[in-house]
C-alpha atoms as a PDB file:
ATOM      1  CA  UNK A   1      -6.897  28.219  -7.987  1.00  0.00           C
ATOM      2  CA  UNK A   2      -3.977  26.228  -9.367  1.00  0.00           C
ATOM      3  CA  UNK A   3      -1.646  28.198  -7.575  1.00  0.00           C
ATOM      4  CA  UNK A   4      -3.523  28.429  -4.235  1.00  0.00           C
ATOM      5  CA  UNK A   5      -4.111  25.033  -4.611  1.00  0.00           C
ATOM      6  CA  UNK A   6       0.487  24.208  -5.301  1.00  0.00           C
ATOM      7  CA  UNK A   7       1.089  26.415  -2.353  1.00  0.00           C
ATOM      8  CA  UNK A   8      -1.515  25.288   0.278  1.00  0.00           C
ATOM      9  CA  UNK A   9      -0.308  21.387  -0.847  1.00  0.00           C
ATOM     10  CA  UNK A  10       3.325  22.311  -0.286  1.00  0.00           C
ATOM     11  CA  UNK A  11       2.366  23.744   3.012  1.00  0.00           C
ATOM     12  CA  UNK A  12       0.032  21.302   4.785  1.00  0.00           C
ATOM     13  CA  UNK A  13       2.968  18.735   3.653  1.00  0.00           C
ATOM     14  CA  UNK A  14       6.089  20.860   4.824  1.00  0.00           C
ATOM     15  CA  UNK A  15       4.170  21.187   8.177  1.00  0.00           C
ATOM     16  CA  UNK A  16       2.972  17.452   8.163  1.00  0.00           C
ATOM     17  CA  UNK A  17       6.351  16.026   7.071  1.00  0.00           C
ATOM     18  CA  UNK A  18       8.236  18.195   9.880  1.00  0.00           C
ATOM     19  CA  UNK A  19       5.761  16.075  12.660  1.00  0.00           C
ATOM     20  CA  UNK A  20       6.241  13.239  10.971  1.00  0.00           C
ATOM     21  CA  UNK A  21       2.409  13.027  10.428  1.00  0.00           C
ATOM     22  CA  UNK A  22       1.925  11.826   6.680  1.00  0.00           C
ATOM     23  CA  UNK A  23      -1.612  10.563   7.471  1.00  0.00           C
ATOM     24  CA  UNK A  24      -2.512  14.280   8.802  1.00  0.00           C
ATOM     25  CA  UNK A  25      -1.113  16.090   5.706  1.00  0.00           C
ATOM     26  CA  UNK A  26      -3.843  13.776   3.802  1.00  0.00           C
ATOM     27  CA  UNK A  27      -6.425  14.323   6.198  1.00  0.00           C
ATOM     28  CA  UNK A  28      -6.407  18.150   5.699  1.00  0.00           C
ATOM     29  CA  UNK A  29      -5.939  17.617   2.333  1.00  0.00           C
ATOM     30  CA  UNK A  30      -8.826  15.885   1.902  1.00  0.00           C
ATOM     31  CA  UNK A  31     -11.006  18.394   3.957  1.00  0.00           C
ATOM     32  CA  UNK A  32      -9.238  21.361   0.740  1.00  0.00           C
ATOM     33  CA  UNK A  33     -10.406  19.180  -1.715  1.00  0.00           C
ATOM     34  CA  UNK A  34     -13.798  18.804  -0.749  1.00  0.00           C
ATOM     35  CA  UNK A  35     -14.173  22.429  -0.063  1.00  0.00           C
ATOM     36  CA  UNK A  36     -13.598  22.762  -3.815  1.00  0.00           C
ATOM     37  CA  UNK A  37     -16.314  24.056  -6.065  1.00  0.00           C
ATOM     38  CA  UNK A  38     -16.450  21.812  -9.489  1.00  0.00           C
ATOM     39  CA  UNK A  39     -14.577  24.243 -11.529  1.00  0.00           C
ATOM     40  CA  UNK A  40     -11.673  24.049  -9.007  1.00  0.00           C
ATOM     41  CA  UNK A  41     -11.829  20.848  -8.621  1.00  0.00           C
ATOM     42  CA  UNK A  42     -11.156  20.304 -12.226  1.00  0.00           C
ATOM     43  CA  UNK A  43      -8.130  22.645 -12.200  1.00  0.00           C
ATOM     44  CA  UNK A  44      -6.949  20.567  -9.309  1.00  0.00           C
ATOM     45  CA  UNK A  45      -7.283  17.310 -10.458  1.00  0.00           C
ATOM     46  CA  UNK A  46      -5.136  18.348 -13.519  1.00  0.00           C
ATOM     47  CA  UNK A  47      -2.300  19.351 -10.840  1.00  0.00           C
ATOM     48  CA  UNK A  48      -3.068  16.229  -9.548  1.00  0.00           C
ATOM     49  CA  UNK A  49      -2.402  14.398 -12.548  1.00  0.00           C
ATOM     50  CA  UNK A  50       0.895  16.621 -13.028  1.00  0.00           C
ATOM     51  CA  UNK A  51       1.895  14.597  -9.912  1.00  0.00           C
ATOM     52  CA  UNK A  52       1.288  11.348 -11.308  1.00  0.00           C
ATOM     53  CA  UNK A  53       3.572  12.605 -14.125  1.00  0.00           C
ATOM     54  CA  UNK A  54       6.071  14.420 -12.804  1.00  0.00           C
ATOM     55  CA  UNK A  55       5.945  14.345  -8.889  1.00  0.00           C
ATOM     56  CA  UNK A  56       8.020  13.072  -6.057  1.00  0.00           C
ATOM     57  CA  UNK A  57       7.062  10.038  -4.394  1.00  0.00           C
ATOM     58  CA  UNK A  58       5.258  12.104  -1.669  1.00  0.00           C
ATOM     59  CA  UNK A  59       3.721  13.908  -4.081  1.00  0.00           C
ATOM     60  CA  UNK A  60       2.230  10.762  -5.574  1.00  0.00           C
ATOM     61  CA  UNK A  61       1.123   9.752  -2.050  1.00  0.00           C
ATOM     62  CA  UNK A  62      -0.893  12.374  -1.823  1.00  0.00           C
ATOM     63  CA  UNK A  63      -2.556  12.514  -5.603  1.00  0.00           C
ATOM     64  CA  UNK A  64      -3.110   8.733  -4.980  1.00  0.00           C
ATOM     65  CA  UNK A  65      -5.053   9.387  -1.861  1.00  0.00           C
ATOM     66  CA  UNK A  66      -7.398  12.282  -2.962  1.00  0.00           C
ATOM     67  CA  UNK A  67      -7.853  10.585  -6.244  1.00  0.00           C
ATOM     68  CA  UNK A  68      -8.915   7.159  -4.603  1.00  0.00           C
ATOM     69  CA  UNK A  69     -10.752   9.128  -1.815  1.00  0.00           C
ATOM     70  CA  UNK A  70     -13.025  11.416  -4.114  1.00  0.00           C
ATOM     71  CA  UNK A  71     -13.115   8.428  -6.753  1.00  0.00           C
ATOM     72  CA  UNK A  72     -11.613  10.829  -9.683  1.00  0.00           C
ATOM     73  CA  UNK A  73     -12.787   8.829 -12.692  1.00  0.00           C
ATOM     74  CA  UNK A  74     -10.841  11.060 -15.435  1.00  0.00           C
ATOM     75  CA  UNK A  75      -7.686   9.927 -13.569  1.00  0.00           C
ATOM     76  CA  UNK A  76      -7.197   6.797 -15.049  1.00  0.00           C
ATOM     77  CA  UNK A  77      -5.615   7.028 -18.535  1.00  0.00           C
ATOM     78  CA  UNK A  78      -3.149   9.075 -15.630  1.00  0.00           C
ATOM     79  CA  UNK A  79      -3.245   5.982 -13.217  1.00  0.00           C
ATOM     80  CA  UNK A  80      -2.650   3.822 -16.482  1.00  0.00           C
ATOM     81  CA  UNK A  81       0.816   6.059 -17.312  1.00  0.00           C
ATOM     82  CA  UNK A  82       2.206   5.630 -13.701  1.00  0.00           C
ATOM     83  CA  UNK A  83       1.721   1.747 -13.670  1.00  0.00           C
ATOM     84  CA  UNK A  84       3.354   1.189 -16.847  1.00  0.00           C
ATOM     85  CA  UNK A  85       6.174   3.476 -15.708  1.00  0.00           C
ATOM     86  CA  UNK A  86       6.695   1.331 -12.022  1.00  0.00           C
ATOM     87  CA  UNK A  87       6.439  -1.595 -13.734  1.00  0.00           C
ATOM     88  CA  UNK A  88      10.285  -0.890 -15.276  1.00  0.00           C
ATOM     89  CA  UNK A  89      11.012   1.324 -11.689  1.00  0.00           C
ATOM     90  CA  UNK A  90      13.554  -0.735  -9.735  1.00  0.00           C
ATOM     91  CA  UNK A  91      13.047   1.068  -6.633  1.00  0.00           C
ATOM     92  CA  UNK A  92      12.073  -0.248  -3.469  1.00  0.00           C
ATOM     93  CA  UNK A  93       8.724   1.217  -3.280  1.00  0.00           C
ATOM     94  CA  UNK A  94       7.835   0.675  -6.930  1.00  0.00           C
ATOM     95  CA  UNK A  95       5.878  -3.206  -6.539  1.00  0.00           C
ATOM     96  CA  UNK A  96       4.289  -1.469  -3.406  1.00  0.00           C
ATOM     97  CA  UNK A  97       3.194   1.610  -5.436  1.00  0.00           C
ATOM     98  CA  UNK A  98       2.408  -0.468  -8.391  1.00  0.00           C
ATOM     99  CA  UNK A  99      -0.255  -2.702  -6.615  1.00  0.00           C
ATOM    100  CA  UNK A 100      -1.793   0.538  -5.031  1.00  0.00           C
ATOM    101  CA  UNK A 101      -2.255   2.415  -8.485  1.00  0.00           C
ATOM    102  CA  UNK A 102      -3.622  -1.178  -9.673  1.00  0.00           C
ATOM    103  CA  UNK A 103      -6.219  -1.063  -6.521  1.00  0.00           C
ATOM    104  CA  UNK A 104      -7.694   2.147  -7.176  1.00  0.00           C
ATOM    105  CA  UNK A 105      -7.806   1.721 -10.931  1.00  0.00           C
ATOM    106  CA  UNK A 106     -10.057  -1.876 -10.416  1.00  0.00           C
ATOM    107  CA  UNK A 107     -12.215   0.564  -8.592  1.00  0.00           C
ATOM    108  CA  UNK A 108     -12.710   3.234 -10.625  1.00  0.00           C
ATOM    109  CA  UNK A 109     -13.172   1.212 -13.259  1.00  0.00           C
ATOM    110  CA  UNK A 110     -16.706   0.925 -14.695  1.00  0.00           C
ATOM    111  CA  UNK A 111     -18.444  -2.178 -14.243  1.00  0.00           C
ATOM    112  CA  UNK A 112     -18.839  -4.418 -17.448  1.00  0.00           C
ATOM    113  CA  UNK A 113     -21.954  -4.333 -18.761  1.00  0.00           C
ATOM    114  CA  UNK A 114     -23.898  -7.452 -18.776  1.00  0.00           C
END
C-alpha cells in the first residue's frame, strides 16, 4: 500500500498543482484516505509522518490536512518534531505553519482529566 499510496499522492498533486487547484488535490485526497482499510491506513499515516519529517512544504500541506481531517491521534509526538523545527525556520511560511501544527495539536490533544 505504501507505494500505491507515494504514487497516487504524487499524482493527484502533479495534476492539482498543474490547475492550480491545491484545495482539490486535498479533497481527493481525503476521499483515498477514507477509502483505506485500518491496516492501510496505518501504513499511510507512517508515510504521512515521513512528510512531517522529511517532506516539502506541499507535502506537509497535505499530511497536515489528512491528519487534522481524520483526527490522527498517533501523529503528535510527529506534530511535536515539526513545531520545534519551525520554531528556528526563518522562512516566510514558518510562523504561518507553526500556528497551524499548534491548532491541530490543541485538538488532538486529550482532554485533562478532571
Amino acid at each position: 500500500m505504501s507505494k500505491e499510496w507515494r504514487t497516487q499522492w504524487a499524482e493527484i498533486d502533479r495534476r492539482h498543482q498543474g490547475d492550480r487547484d491545491s484545495q482539490g488535490a486535498i479533497v481527493e485526497l481525503f476521499e483515498r484516505y477514507a477509502e483505506l482499510q485500518p491496516e492501510q491506513r496505518e501504513n499511510v499515516n507512517k508515510i504521512l509522518f515521513e512528510a512531517l519529517r522529511e517532506g516539502t512544504e506541499v507535502q506537509r500541506y497535505d499530511a497536515l490536512a489528512i491528519i487534522n481531517e481524520f483526527q490522527v491521534g498517533e501523529a503528535l509526538p510527529h506534530l511535536s518534531q515539526l513545531a520545534a523545527r519551525l520554531q528556528f525556520d526563518d522562512s516566510a511560511s514558518a510562523p504561518f505553519e507553526l500556528a497551524k501544527v499548534q491548532r491541530i495539536m490543541s485538538k488532538l490533544r486529550p482532554a485533562p482529566r478532571q
